[in-house]
PDB file of N, CA and C in Angstrom:
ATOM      1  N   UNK A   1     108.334 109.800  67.259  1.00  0.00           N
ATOM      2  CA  UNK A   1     107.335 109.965  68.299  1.00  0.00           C
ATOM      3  C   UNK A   1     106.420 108.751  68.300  1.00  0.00           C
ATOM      4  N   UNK A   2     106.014 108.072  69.422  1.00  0.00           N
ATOM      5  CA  UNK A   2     105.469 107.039  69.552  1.00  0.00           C
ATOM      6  C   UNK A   2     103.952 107.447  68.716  1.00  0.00           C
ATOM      7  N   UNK A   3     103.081 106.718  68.215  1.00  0.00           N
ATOM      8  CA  UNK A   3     101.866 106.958  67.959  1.00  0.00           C
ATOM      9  C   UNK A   3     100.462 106.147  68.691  1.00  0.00           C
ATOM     10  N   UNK A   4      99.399 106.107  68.626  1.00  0.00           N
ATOM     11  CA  UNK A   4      97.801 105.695  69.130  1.00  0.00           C
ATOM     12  C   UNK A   4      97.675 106.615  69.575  1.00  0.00           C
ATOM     13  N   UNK A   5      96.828 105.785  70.247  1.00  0.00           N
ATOM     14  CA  UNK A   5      95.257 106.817  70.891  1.00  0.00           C
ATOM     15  C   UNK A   5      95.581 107.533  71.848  1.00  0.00           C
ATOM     16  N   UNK A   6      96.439 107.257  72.770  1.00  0.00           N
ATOM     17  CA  UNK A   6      97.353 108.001  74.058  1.00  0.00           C
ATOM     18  C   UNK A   6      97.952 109.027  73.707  1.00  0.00           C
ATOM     19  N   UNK A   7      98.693 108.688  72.561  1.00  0.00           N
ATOM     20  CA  UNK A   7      99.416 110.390  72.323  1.00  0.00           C
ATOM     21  C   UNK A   7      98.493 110.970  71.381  1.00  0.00           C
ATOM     22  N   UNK A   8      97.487 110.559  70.935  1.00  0.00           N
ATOM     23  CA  UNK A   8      96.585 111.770  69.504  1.00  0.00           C
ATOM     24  C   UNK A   8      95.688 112.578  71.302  1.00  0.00           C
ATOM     25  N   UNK A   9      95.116 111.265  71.632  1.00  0.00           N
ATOM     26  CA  UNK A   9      94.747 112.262  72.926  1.00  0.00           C
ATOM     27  C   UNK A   9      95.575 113.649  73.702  1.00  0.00           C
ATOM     28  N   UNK A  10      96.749 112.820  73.886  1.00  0.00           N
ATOM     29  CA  UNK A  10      97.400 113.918  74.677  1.00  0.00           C
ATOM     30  C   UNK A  10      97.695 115.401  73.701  1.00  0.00           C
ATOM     31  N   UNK A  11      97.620 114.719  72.498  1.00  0.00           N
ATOM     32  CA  UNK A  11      98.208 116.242  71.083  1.00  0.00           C
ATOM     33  C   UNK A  11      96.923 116.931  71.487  1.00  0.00           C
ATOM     34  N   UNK A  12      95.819 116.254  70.845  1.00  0.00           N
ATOM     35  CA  UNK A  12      94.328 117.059  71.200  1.00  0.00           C
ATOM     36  C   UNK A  12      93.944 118.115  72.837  1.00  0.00           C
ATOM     37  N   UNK A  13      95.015 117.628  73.756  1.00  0.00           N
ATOM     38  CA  UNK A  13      94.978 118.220  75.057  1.00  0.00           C
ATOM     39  C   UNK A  13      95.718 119.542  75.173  1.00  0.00           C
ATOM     40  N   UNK A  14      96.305 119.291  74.606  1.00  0.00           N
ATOM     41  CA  UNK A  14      97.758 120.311  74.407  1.00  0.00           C
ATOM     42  C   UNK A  14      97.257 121.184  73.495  1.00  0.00           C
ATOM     43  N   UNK A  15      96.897 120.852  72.451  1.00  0.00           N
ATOM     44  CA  UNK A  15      95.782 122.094  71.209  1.00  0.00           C
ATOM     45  C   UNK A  15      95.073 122.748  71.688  1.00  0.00           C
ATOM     46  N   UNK A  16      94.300 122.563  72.966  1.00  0.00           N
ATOM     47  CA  UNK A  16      93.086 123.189  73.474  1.00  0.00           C
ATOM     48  C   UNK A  16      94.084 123.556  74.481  1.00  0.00           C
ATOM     49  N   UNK A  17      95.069 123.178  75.255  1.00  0.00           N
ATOM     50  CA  UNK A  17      95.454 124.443  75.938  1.00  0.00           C
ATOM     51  C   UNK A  17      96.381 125.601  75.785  1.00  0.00           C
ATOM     52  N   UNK A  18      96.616 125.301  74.183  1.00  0.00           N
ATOM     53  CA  UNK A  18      97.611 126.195  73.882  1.00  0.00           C
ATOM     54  C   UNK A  18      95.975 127.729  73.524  1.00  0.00           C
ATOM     55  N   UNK A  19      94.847 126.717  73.106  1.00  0.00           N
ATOM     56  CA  UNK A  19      93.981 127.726  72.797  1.00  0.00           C
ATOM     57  C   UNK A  19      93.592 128.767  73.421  1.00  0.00           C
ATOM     58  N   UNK A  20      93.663 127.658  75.046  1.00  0.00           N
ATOM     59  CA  UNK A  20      92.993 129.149  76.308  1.00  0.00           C
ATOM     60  C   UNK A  20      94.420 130.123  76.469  1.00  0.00           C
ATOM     61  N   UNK A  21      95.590 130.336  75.410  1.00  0.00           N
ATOM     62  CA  UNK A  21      95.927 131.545  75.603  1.00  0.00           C
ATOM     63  C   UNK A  21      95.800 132.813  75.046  1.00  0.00           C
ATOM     64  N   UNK A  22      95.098 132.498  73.619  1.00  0.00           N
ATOM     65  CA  UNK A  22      94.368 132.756  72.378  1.00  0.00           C
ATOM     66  C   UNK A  22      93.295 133.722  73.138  1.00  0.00           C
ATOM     67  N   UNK A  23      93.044 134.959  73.233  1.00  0.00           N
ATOM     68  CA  UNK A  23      92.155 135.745  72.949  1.00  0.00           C
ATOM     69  C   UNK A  23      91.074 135.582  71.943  1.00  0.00           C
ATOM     70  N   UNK A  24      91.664 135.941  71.177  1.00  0.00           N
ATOM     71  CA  UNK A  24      90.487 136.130  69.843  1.00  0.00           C
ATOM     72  C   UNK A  24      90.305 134.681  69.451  1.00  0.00           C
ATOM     73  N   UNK A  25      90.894 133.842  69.290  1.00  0.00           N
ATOM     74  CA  UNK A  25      90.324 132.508  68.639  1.00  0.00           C
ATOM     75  C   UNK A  25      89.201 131.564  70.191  1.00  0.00           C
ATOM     76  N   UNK A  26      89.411 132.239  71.578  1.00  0.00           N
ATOM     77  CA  UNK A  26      88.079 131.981  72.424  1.00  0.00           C
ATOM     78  C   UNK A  26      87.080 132.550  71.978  1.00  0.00           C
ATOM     79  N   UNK A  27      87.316 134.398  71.389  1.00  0.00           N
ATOM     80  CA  UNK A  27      85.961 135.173  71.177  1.00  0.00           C
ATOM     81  C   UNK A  27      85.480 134.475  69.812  1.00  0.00           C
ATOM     82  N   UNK A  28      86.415 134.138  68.971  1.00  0.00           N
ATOM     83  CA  UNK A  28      85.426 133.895  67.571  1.00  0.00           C
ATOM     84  C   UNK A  28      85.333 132.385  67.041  1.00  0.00           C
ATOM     85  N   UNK A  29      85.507 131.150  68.207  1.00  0.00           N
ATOM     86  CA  UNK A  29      84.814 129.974  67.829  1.00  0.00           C
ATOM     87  C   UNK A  29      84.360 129.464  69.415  1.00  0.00           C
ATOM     88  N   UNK A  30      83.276 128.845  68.976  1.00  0.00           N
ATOM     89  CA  UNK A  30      82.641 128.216  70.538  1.00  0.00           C
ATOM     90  C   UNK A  30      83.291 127.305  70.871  1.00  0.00           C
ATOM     91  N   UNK A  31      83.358 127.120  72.189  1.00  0.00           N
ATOM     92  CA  UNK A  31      83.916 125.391  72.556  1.00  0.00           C
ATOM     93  C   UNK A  31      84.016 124.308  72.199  1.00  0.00           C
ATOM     94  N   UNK A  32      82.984 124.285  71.645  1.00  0.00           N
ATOM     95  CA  UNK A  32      82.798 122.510  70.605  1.00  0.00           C
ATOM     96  C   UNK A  32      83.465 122.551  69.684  1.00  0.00           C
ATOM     97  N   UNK A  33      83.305 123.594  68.962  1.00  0.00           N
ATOM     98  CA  UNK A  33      84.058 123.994  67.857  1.00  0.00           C
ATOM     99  C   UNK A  33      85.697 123.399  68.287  1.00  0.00           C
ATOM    100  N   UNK A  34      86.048 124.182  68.903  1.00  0.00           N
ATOM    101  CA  UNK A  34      87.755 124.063  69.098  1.00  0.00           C
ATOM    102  C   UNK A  34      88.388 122.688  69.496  1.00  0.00           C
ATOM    103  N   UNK A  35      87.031 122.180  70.617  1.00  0.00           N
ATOM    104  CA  UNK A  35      87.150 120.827  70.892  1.00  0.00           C
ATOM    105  C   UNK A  35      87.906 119.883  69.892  1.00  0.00           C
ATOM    106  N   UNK A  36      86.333 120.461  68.931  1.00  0.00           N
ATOM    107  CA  UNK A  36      86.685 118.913  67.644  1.00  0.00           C
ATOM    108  C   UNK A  36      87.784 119.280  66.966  1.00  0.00           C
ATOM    109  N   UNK A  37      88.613 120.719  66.748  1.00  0.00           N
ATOM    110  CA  UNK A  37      89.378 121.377  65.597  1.00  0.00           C
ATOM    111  C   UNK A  37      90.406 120.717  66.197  1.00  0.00           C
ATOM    112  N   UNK A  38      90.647 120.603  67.742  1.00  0.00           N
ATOM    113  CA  UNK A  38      91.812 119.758  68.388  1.00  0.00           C
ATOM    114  C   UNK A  38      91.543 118.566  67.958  1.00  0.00           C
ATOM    115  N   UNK A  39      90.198 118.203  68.153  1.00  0.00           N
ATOM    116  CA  UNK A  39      90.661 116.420  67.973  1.00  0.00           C
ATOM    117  C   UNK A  39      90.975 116.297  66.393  1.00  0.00           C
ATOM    118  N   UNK A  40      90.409 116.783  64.919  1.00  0.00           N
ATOM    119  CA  UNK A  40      90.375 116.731  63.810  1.00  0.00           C
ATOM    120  C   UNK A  40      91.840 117.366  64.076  1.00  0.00           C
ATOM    121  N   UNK A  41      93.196 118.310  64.432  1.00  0.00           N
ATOM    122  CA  UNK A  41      94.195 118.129  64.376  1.00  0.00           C
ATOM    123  C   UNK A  41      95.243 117.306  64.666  1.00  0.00           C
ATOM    124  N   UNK A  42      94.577 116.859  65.480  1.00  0.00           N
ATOM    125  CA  UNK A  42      95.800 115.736  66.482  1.00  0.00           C
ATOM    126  C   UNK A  42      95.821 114.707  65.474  1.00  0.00           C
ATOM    127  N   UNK A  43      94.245 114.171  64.816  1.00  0.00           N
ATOM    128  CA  UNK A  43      94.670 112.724  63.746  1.00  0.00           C
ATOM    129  C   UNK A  43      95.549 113.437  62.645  1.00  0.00           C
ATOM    130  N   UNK A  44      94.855 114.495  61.970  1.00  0.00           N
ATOM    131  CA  UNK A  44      95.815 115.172  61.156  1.00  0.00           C
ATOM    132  C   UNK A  44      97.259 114.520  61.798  1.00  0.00           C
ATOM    133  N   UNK A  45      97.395 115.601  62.645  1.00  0.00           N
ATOM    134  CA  UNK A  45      99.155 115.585  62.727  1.00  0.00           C
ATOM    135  C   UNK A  45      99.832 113.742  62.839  1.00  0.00           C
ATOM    136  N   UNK A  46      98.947 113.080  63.586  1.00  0.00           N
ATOM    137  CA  UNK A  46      99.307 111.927  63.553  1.00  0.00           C
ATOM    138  C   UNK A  46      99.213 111.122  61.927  1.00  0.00           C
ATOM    139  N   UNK A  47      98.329 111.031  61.595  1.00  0.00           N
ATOM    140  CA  UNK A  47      98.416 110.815  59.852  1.00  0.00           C
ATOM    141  C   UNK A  47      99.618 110.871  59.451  1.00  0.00           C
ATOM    142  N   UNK A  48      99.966 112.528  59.434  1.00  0.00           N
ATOM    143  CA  UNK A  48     101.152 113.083  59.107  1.00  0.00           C
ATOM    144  C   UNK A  48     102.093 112.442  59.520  1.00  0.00           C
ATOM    145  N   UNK A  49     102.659 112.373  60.629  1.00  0.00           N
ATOM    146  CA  UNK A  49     103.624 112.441  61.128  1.00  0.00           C
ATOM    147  C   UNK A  49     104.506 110.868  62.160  1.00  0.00           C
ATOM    148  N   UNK A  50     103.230 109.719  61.461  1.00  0.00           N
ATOM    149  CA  UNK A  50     103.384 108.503  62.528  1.00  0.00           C
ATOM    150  C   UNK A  50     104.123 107.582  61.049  1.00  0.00           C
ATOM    151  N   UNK A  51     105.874 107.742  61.244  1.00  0.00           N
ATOM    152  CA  UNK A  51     105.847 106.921  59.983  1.00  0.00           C
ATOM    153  C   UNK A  51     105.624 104.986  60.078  1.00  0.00           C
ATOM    154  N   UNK A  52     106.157 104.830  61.257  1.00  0.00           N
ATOM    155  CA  UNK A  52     105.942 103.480  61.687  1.00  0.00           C
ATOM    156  C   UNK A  52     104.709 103.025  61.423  1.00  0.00           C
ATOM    157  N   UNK A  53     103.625 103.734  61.920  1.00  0.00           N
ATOM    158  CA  UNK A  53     102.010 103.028  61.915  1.00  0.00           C
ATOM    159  C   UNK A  53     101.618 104.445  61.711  1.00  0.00           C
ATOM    160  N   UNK A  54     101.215 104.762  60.207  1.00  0.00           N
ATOM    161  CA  UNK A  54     100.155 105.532  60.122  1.00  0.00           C
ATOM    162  C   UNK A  54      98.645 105.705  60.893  1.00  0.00           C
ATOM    163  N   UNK A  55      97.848 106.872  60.700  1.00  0.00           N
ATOM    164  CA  UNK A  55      96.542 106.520  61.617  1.00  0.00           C
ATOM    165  C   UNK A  55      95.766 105.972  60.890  1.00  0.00           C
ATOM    166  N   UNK A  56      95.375 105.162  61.315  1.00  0.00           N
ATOM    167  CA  UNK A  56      94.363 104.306  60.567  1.00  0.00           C
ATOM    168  C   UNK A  56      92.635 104.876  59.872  1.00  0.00           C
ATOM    169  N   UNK A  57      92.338 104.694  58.477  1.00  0.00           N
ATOM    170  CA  UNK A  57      91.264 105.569  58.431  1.00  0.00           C
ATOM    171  C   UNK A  57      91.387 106.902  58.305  1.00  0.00           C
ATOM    172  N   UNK A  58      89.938 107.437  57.937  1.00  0.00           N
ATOM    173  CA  UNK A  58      89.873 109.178  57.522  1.00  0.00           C
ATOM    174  C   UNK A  58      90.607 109.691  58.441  1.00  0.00           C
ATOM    175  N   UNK A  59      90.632 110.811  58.160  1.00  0.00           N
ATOM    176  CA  UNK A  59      91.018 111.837  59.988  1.00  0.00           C
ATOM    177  C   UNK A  59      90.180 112.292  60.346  1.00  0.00           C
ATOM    178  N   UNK A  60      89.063 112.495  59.305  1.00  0.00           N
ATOM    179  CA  UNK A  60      87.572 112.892  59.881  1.00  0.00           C
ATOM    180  C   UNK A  60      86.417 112.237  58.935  1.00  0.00           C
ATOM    181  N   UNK A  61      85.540 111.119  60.229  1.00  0.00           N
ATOM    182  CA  UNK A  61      85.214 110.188  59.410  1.00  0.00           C
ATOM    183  C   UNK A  61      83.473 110.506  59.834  1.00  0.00           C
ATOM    184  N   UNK A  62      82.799 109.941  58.869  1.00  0.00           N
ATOM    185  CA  UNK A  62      81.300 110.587  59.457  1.00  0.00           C
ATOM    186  C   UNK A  62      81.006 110.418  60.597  1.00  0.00           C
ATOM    187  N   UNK A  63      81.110 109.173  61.017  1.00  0.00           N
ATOM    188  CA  UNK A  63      80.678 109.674  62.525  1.00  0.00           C
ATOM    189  C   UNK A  63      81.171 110.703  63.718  1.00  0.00           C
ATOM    190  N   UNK A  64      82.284 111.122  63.254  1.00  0.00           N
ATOM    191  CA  UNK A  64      82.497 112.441  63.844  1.00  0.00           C
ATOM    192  C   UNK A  64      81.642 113.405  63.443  1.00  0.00           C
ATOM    193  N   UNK A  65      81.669 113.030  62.457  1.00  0.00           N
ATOM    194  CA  UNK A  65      80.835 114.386  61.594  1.00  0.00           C
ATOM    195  C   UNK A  65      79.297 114.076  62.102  1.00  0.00           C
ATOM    196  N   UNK A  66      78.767 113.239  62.472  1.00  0.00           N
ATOM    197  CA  UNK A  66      77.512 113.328  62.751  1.00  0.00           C
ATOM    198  C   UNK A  66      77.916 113.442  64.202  1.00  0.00           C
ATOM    199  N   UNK A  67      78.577 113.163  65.287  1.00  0.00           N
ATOM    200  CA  UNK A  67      78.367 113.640  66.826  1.00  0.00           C
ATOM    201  C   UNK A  67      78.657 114.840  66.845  1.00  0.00           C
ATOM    202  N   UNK A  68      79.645 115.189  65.991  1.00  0.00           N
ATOM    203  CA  UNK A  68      79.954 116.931  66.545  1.00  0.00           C
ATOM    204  C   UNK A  68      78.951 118.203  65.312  1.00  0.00           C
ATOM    205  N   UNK A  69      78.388 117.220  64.075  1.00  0.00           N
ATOM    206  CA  UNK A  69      78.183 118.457  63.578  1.00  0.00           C
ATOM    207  C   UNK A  69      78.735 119.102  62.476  1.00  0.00           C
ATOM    208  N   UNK A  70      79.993 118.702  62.814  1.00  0.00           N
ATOM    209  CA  UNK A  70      81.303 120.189  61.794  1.00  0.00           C
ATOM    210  C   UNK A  70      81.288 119.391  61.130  1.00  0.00           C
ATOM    211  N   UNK A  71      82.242 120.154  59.605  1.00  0.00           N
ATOM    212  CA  UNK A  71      82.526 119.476  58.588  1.00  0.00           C
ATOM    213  C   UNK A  71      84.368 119.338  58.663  1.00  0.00           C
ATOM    214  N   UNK A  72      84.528 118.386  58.136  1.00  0.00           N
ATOM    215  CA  UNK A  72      85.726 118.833  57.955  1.00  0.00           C
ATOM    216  C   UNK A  72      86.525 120.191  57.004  1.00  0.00           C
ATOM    217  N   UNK A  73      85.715 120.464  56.522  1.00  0.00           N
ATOM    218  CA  UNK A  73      86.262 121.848  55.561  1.00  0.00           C
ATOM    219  C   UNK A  73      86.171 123.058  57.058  1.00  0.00           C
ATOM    220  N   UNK A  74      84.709 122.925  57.978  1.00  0.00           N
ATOM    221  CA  UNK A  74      85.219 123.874  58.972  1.00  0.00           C
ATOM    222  C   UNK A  74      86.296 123.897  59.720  1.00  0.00           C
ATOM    223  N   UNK A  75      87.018 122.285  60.107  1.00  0.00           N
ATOM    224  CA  UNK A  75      87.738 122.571  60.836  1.00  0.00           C
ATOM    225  C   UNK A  75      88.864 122.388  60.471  1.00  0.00           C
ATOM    226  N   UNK A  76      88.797 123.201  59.587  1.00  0.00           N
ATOM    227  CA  UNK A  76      90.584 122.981  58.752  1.00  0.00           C
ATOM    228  C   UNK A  76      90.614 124.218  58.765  1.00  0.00           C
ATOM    229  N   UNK A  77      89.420 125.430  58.308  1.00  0.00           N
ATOM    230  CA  UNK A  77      89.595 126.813  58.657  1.00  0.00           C
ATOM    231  C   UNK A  77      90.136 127.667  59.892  1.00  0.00           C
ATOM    232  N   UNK A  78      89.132 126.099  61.188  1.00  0.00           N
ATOM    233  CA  UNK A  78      89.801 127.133  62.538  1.00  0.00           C
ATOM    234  C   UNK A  78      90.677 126.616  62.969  1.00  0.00           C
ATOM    235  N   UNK A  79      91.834 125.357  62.214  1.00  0.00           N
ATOM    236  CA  UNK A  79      92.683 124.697  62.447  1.00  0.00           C
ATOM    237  C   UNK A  79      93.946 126.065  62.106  1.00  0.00           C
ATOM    238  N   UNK A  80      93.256 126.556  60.940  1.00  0.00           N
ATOM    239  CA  UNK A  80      94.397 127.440  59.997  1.00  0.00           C
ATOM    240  C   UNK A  80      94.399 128.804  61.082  1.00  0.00           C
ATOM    241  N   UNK A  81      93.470 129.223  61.438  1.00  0.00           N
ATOM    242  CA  UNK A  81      93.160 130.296  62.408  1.00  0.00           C
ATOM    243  C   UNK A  81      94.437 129.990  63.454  1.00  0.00           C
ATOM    244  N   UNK A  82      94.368 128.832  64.100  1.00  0.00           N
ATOM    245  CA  UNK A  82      94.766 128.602  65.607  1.00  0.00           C
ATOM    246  C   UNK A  82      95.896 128.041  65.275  1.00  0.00           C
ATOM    247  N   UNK A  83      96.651 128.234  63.698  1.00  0.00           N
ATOM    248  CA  UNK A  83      98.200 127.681  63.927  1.00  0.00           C
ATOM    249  C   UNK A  83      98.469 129.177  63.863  1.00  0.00           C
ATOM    250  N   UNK A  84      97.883 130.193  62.843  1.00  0.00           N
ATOM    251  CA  UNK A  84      98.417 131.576  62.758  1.00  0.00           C
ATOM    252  C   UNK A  84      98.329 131.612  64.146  1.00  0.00           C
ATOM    253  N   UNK A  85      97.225 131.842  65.159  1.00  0.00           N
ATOM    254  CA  UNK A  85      97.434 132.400  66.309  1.00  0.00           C
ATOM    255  C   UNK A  85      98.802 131.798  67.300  1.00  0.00           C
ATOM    256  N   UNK A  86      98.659 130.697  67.063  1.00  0.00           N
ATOM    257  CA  UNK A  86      99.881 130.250  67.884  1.00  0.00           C
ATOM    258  C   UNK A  86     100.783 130.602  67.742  1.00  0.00           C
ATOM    259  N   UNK A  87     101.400 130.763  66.273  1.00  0.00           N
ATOM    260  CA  UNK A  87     102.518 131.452  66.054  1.00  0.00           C
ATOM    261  C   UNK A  87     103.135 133.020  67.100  1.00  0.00           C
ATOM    262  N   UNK A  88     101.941 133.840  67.596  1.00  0.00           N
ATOM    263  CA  UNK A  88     102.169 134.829  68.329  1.00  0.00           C
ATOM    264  C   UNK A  88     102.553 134.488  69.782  1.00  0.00           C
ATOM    265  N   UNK A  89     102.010 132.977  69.982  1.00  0.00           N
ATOM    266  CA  UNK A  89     102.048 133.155  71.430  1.00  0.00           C
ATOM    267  C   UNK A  89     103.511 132.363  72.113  1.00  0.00           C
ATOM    268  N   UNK A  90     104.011 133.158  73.084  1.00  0.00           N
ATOM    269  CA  UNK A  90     105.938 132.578  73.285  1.00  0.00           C
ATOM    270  C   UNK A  90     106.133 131.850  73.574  1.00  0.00           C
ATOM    271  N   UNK A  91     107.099 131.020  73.442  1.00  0.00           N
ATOM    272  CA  UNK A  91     107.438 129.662  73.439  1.00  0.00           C
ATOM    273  C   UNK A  91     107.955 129.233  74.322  1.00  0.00           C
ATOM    274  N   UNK A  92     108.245 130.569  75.857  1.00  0.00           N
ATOM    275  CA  UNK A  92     109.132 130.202  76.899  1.00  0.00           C
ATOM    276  C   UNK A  92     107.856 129.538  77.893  1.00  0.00           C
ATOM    277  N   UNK A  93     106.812 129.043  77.637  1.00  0.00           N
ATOM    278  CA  UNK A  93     105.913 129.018  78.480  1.00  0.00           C
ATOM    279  C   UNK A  93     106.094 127.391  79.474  1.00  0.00           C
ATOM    280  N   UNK A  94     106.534 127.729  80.367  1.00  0.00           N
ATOM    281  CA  UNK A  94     106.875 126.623  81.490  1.00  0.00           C
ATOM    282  C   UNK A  94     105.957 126.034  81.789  1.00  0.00           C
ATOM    283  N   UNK A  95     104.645 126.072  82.128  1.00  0.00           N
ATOM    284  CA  UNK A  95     104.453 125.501  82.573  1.00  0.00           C
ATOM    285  C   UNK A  95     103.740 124.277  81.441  1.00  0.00           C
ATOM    286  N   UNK A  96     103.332 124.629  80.449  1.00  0.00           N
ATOM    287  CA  UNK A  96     103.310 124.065  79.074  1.00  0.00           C
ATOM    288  C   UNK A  96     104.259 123.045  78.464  1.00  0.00           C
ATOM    289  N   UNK A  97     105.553 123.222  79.186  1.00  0.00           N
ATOM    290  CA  UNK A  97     106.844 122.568  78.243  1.00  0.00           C
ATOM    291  C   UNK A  97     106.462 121.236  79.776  1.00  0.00           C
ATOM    292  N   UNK A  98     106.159 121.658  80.783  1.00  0.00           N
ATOM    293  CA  UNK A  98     106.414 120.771  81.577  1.00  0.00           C
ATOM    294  C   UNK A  98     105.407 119.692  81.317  1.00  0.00           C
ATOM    295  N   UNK A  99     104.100 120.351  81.509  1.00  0.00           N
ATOM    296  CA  UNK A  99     102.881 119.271  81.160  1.00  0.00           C
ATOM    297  C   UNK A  99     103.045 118.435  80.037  1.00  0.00           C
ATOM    298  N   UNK A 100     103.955 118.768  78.846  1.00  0.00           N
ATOM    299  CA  UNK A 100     103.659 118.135  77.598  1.00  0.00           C
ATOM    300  C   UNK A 100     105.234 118.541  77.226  1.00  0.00           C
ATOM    301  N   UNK A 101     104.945 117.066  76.446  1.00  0.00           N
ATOM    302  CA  UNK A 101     106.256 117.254  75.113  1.00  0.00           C
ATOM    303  C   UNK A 101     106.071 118.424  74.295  1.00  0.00           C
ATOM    304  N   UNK A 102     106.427 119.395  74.649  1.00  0.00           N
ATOM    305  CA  UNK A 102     106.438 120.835  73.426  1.00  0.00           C
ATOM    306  C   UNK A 102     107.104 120.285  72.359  1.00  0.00           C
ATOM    307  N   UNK A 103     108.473 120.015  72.527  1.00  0.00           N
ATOM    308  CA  UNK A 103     109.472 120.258  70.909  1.00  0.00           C
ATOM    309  C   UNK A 103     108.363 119.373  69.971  1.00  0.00           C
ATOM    310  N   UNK A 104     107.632 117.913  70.465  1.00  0.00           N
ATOM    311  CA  UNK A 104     107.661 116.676  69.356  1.00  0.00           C
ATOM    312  C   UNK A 104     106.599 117.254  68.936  1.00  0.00           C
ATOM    313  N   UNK A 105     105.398 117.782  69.497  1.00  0.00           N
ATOM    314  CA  UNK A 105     104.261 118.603  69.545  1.00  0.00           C
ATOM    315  C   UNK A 105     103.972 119.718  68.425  1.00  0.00           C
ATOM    316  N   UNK A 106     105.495 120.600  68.814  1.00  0.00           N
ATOM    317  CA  UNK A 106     104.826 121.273  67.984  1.00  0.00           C
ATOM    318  C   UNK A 106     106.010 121.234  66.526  1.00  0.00           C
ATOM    319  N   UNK A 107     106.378 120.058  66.505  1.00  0.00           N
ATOM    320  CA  UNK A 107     107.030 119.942  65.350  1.00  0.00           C
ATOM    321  C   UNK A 107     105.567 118.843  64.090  1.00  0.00           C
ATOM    322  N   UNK A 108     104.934 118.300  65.117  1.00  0.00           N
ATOM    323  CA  UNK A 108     103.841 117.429  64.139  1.00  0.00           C
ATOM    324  C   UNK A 108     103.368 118.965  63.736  1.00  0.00           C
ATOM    325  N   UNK A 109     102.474 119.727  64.919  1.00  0.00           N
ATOM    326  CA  UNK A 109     101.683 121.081  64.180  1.00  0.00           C
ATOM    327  C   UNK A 109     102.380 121.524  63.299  1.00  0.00           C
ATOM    328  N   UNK A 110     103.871 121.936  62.771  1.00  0.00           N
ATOM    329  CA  UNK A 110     104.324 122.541  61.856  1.00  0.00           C
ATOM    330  C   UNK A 110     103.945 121.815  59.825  1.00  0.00           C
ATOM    331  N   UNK A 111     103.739 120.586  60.785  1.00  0.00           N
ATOM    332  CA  UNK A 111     103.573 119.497  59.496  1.00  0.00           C
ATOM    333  C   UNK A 111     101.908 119.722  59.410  1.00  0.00           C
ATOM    334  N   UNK A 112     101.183 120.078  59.785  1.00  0.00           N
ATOM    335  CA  UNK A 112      99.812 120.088  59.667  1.00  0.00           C
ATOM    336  C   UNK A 112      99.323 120.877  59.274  1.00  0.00           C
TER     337      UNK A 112
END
């Protein structure tokens, strides 16, 4: 899978919309919250998963931590939340596979 800023963006896009199918992980973290748990996953998964050019740097570096707030220990909790939840939600979802690379997608999340 190609890696930068284009595809951690697009992973981080795809995290948050796999979220709005998530019931309970809308009722029990706020928006910002999930925001950053996408963006703090997407470097994750890229870290992980970019063998050509690793991501460069923390995956969560203070100045994230000072614009958004979170720690990274929080958002590894609602990271862990929103892979269990995903796991429930089906995989035939069209219009999802169309917007985005599903398979490469959610083969980094499996690594994360």
């Amino acid at each position: 899978m190609p890696c930068g800023i284009k595809t951690t963006t697009t992973l981080a896009k795809y995290i948050l919309d796999v979220t709005l199918l998530s019931f309970h992980i809308n009722q029990k973290y706020l928006p910002s919250e999930l925001a950053a748990m996408a963006v703090f996953l997407s470097r994750k998964c890229m870290k992980l998963g970019c063998i050509e050019k690793p991501w460069p740097g923390p995956i969560w570096s203070e100045t994230l931590w000072y614009h958004t707030e979170y720690s990274q220990r929080k958002l590894e909790q609602i990271a862990v939340d929103f892979i269990e939840e995903k796991k429930a939600i089906p995989h035939s979802l069209k219009a999802l596979k169309r917007k985005y690379d599903v398979a490469s997608f959610d083969k980094l999340l499996r690594r994360a």
